[in-house]
C-alpha atoms as a PDB file:
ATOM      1  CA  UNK A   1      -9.486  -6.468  -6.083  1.00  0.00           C
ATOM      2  CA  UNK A   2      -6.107  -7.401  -4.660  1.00  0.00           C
ATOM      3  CA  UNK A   3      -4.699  -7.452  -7.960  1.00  0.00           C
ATOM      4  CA  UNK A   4      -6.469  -3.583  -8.828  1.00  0.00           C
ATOM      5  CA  UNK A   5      -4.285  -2.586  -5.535  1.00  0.00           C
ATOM      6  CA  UNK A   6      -0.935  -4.603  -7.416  1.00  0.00           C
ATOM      7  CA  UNK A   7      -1.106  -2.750 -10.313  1.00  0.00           C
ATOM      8  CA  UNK A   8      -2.288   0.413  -9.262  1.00  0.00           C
ATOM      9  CA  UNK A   9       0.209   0.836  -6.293  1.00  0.00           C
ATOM     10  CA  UNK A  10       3.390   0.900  -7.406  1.00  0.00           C
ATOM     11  CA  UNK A  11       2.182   3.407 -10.464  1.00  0.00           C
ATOM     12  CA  UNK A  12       0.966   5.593  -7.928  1.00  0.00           C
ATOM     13  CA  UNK A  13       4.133   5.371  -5.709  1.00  0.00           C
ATOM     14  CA  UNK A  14       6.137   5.699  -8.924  1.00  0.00           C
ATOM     15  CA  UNK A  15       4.142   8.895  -9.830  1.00  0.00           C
ATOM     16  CA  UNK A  16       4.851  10.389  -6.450  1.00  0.00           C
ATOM     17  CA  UNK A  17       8.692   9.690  -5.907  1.00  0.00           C
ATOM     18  CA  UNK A  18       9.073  11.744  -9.617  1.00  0.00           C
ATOM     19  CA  UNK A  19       6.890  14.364  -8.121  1.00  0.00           C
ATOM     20  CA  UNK A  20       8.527  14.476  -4.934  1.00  0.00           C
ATOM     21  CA  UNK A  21      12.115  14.877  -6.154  1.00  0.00           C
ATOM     22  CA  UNK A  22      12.027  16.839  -9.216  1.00  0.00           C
ATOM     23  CA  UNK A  23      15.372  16.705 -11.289  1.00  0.00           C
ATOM     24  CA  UNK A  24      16.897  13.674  -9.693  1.00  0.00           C
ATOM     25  CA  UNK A  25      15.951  10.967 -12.720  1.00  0.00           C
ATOM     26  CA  UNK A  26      17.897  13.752 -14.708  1.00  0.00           C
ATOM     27  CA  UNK A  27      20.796  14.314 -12.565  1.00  0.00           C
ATOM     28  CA  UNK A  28      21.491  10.355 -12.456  1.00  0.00           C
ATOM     29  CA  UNK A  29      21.081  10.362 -15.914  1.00  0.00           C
ATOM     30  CA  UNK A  30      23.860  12.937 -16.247  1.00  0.00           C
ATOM     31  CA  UNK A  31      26.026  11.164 -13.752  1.00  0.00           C
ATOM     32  CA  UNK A  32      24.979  12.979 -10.595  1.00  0.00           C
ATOM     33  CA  UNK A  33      25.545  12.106  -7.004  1.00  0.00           C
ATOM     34  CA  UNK A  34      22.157  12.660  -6.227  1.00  0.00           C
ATOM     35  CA  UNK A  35      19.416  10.128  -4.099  1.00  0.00           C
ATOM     36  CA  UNK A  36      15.922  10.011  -3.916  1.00  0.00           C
ATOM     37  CA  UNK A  37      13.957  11.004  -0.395  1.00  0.00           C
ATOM     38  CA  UNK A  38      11.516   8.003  -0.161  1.00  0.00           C
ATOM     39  CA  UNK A  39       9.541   9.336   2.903  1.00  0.00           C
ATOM     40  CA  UNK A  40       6.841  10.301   1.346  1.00  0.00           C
ATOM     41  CA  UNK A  41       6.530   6.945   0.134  1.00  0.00           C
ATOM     42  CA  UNK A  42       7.121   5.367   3.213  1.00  0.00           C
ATOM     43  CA  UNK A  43       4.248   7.625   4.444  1.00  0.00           C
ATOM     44  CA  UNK A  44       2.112   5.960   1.857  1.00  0.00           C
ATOM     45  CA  UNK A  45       2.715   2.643   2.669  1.00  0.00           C
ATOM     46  CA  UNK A  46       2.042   3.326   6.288  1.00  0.00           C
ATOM     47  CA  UNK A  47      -0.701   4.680   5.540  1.00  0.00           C
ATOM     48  CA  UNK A  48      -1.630   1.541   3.910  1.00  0.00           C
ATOM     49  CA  UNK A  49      -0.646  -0.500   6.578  1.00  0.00           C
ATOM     50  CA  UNK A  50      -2.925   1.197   9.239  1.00  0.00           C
ATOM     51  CA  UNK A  51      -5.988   1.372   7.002  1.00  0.00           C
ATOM     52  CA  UNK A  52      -5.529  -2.578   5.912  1.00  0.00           C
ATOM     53  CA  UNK A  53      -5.081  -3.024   9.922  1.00  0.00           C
ATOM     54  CA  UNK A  54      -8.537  -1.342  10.708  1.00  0.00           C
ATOM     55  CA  UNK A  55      -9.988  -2.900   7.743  1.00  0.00           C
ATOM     56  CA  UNK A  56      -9.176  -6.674   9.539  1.00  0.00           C
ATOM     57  CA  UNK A  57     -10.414  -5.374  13.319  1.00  0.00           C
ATOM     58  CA  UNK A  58     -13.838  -3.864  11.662  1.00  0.00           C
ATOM     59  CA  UNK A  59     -14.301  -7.463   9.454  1.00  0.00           C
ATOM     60  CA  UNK A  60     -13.255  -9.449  13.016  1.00  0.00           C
ATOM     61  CA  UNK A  61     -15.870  -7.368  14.713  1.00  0.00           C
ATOM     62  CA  UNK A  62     -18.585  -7.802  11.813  1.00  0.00           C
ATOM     63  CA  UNK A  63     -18.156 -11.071  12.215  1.00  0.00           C
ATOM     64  CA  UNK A  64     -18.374 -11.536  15.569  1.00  0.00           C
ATOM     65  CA  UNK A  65     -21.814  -9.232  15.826  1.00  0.00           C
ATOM     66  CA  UNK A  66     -23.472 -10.929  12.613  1.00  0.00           C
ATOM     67  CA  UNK A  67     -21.993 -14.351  12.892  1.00  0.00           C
ATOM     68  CA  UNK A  68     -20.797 -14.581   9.088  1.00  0.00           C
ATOM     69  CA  UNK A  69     -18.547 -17.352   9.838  1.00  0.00           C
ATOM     70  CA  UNK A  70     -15.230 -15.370   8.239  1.00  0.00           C
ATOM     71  CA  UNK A  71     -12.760 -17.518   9.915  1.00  0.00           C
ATOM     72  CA  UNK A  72     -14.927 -20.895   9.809  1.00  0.00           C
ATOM     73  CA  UNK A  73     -13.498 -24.198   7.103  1.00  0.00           C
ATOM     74  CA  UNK A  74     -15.702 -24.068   4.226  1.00  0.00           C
ATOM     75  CA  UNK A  75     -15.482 -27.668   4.206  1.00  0.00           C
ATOM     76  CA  UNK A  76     -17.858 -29.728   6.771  1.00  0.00           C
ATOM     77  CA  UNK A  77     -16.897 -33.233   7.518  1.00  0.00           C
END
């Protein structure tokens, strides 16, 4: 799964920073003066950051109701 979310990604942040500034790729390639806006982006990985945050507090309390023993050694002594 985590390596799904390392491919996929950057492809998807790739596809939106070309859709979000249209004609920029060109105008470098032409010798432009001309930068990319990466908030959009940034928004995205944000995003990303808050739903891997709630993600770890739901598991934590999961675990904590059910007892699964997330955070426990797998090796007994």
């Amino acid at each position: 799964m985590q390596n799904l979310g390392l491919m996929v990604v950057p492809l998807a942040v790739g596809i939106v920073l070309d859709k979000t500034n249209p004609g920029v790729a060109e105008a470098k390639v032409a010798g432009e003066a001309i930068t990319y806006s990466y908030q959009t982006t940034w928004t995205i990985f944000v995003g990303l950051t808050v739903l891997a945050l709630l993600t770890a507090i739901w598991l934590k309390a999961e675990d904590k109701r059910k007892g699964y023993g997330l955070e426990l050694p797998n090796i007994k002594r």
